[in-house]
C-alpha atoms as a PDB file:
ATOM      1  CA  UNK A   1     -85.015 228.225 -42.688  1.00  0.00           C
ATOM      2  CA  UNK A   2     -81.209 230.025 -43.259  1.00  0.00           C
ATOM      3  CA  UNK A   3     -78.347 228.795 -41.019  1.00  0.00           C
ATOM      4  CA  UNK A   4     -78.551 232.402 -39.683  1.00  0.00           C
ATOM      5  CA  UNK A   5     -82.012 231.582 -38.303  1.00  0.00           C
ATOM      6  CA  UNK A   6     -81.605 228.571 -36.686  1.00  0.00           C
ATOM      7  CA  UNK A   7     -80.121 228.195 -32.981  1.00  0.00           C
ATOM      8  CA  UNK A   8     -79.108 225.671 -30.108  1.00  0.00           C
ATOM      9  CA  UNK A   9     -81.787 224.391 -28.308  1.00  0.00           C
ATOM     10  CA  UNK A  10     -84.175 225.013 -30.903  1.00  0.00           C
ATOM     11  CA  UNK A  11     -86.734 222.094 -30.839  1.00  0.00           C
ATOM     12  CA  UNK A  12     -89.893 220.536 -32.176  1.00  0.00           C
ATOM     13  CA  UNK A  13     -92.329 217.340 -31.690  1.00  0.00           C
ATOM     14  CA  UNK A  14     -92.555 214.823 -34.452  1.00  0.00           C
ATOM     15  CA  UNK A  15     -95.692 213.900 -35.618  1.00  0.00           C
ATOM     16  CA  UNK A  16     -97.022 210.275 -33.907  1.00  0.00           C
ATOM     17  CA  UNK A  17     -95.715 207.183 -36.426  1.00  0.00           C
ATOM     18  CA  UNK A  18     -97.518 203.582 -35.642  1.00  0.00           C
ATOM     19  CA  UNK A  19     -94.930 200.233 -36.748  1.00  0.00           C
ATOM     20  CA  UNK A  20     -97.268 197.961 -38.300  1.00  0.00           C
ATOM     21  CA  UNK A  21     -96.449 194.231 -38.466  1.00  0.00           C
ATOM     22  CA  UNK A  22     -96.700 194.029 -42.517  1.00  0.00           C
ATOM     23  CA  UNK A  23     -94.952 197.093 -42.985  1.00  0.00           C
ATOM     24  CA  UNK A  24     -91.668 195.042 -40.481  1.00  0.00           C
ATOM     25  CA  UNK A  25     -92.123 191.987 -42.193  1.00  0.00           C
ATOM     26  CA  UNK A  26     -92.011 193.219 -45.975  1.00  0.00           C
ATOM     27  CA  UNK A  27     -88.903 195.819 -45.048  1.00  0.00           C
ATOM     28  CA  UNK A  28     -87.028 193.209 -43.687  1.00  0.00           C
ATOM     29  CA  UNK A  29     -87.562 191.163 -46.860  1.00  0.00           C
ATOM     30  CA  UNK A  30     -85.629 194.075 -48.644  1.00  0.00           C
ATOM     31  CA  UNK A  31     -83.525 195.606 -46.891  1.00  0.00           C
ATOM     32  CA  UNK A  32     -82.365 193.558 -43.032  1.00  0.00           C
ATOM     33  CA  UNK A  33     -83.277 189.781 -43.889  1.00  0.00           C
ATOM     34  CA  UNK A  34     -82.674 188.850 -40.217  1.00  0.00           C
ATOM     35  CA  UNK A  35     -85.667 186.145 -39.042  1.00  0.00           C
ATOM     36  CA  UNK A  36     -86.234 188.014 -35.943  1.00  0.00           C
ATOM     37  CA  UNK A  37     -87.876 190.722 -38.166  1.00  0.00           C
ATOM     38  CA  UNK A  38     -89.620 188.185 -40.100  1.00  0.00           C
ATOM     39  CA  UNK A  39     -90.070 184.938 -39.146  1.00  0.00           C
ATOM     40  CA  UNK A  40     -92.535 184.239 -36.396  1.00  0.00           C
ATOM     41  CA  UNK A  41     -91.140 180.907 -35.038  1.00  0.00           C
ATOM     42  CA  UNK A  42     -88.112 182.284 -35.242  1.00  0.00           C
ATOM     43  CA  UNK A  43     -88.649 185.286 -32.988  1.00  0.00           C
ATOM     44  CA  UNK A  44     -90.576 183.464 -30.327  1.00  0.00           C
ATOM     45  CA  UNK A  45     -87.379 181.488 -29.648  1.00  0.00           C
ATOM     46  CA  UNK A  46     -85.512 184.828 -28.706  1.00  0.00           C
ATOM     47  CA  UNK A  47     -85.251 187.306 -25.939  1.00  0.00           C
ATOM     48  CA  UNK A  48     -87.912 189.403 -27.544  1.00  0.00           C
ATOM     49  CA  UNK A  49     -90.243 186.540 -27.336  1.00  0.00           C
ATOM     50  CA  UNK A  50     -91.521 187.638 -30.948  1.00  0.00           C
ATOM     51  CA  UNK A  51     -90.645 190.208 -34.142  1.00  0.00           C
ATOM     52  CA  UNK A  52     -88.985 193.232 -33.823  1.00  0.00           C
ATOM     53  CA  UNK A  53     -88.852 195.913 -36.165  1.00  0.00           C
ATOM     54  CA  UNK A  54     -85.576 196.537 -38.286  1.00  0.00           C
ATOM     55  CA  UNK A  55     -83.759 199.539 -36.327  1.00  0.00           C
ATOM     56  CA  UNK A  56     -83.311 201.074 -39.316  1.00  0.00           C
ATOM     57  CA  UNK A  57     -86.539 200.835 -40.410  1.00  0.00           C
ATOM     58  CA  UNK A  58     -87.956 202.879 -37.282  1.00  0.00           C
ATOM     59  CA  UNK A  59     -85.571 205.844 -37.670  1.00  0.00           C
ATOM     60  CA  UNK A  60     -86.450 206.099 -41.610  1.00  0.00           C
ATOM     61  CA  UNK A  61     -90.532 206.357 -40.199  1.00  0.00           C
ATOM     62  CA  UNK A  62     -89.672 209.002 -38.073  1.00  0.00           C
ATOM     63  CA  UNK A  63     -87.394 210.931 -39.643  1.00  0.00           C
ATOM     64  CA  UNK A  64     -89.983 211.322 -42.537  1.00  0.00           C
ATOM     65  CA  UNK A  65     -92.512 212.249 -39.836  1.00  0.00           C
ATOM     66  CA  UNK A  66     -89.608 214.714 -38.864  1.00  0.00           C
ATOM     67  CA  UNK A  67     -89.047 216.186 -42.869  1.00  0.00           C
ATOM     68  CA  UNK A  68     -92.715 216.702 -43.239  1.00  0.00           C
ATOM     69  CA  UNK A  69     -92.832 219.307 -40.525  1.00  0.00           C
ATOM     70  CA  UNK A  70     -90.809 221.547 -43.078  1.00  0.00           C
ATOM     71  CA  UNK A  71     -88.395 222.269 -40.577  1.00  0.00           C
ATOM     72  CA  UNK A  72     -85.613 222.769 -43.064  1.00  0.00           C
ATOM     73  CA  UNK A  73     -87.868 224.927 -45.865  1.00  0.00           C
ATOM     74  CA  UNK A  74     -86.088 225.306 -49.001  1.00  0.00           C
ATOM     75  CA  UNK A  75     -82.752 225.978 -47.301  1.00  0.00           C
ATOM     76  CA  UNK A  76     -81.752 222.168 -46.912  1.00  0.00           C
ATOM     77  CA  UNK A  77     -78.882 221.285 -49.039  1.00  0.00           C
ATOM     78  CA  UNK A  78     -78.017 217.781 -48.180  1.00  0.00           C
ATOM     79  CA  UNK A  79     -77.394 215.435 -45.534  1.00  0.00           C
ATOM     80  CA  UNK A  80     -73.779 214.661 -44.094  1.00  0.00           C
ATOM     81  CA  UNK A  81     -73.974 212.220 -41.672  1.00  0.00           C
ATOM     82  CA  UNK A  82     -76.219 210.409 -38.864  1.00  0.00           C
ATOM     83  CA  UNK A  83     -75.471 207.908 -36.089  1.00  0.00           C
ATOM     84  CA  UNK A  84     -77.939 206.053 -34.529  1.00  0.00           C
ATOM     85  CA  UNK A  85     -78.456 204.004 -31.007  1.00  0.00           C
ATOM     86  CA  UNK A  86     -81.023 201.426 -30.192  1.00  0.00           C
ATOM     87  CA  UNK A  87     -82.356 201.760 -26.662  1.00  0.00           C
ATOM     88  CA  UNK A  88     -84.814 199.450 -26.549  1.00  0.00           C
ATOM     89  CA  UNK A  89     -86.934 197.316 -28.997  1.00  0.00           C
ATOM     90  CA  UNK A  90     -89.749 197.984 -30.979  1.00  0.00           C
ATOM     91  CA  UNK A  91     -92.653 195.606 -31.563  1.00  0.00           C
ATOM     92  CA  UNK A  92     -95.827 195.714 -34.385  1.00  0.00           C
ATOM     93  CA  UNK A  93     -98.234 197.870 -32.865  1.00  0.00           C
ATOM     94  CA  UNK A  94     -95.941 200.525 -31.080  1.00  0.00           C
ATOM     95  CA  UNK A  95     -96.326 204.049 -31.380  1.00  0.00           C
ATOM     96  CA  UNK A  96     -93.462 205.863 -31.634  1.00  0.00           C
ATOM     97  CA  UNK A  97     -92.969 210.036 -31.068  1.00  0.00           C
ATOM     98  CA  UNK A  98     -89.867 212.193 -30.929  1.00  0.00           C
ATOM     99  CA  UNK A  99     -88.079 215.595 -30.377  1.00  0.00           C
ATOM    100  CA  UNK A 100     -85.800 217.178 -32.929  1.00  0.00           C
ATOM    101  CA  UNK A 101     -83.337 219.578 -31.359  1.00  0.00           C
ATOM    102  CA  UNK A 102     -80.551 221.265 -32.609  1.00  0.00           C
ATOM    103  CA  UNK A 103     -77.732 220.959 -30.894  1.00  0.00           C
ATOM    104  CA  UNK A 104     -74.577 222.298 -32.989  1.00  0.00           C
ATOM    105  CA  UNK A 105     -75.002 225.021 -35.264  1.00  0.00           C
ATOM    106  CA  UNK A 106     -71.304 225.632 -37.337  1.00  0.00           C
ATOM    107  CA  UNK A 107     -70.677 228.267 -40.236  1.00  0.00           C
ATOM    108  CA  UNK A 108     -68.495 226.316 -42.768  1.00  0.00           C
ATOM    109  CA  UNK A 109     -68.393 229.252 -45.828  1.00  0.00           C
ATOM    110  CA  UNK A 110     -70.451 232.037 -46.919  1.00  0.00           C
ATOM    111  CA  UNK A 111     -72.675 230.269 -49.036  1.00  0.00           C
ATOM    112  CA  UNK A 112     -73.714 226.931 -46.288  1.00  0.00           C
ATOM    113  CA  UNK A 113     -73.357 225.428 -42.928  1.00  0.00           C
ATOM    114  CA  UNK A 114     -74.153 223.040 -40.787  1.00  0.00           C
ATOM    115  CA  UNK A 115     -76.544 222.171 -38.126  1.00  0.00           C
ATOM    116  CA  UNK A 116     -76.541 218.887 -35.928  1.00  0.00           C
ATOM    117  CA  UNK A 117     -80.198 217.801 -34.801  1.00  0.00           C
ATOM    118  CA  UNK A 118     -80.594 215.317 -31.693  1.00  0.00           C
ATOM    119  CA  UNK A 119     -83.699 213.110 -32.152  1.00  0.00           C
ATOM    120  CA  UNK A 120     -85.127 210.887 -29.914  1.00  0.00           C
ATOM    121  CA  UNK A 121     -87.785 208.810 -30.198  1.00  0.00           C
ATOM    122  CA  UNK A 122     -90.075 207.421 -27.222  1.00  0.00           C
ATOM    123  CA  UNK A 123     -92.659 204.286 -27.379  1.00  0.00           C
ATOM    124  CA  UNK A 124     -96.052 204.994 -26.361  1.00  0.00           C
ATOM    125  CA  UNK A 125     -95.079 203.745 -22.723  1.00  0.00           C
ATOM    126  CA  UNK A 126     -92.746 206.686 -22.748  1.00  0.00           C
ATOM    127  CA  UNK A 127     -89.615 204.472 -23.175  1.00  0.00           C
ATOM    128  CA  UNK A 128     -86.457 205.710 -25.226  1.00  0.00           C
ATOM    129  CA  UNK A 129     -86.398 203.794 -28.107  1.00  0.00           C
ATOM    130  CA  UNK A 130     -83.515 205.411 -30.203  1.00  0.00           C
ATOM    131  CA  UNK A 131     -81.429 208.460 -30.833  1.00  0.00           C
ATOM    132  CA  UNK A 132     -79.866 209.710 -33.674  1.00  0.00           C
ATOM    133  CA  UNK A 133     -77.467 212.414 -34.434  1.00  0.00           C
ATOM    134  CA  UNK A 134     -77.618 213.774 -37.615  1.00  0.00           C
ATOM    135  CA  UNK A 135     -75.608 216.935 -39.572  1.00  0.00           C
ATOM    136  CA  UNK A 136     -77.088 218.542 -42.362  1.00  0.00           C
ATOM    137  CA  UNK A 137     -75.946 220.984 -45.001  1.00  0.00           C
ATOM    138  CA  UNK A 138     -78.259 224.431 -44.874  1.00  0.00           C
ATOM    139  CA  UNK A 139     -77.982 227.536 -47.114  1.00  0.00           C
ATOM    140  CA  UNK A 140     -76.777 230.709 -45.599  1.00  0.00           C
ATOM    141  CA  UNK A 141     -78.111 234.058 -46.254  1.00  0.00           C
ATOM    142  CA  UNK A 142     -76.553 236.381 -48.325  1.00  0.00           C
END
């Protein structure tokens, strides 16, 4: 989709991602080796009363649930920034959904602008979870 054809307000549902325990456990291994993602003991101890899933973590599983809608079509050129605030926690087992909505669209040249897209992201008890605020690069039409 061509900067020209995009417009604020413009909005979509994410597909449905699930956090699964194993999935937490081996990410924070990798990439956020804080024990309240991993270690059980460690967790229980804590506000959270047991593991939570790296923040990080459940923004990257939606926002591929978010890229596979094609939204963007061939016109995406690259990503420019995002910012992202934790709500609320999220625990092995959730079920997370979102909205994607566009909420700046800016002309930068002939050739590409950019568009900022609002996400949040609910729990399955309809709790906000996160939002992020992301600007990407898209192709104008000539």
């Amino acid at each position: 989709m061509y900067l020209e054809d995009m417009h604020l307000g413009m909005e979509i549902d994410i597909p449905e991602v699930t956090i699964r325990k194993e999935q937490m456990i081996e990410f924070a291994h990798t990439y956020d080796p804080f024990p309240l993602h991993y270690d059980e003991q460690y967790a229980a101890k804590t506000r959270y009363g047991k593991l939570i899933a790296p923040g990080v973590m459940s923004f990257m599983l939606v926002w591929a649930a978010f890229e596979r809608t094609g939204f963007f079509g061939d016109e995406l050129i690259a990503g420019r920034s995002t910012r992202i605030e934790w709500n609320k926690p999220v625990y092995a087992g959730d079920v997370l959904k979102g909205t994607a909505r566009i909420t700046a669209v800016t002309p930068r040249n002939e050739y590409n602008g950019a568009i900022e897209i609002t996400i949040r992201v609910y729990n399955q008890q309809g709790e906000l979870v996160l939002t992020d605020v992301t600007e990407s690069v898209i192709q104008r039409r000539r």
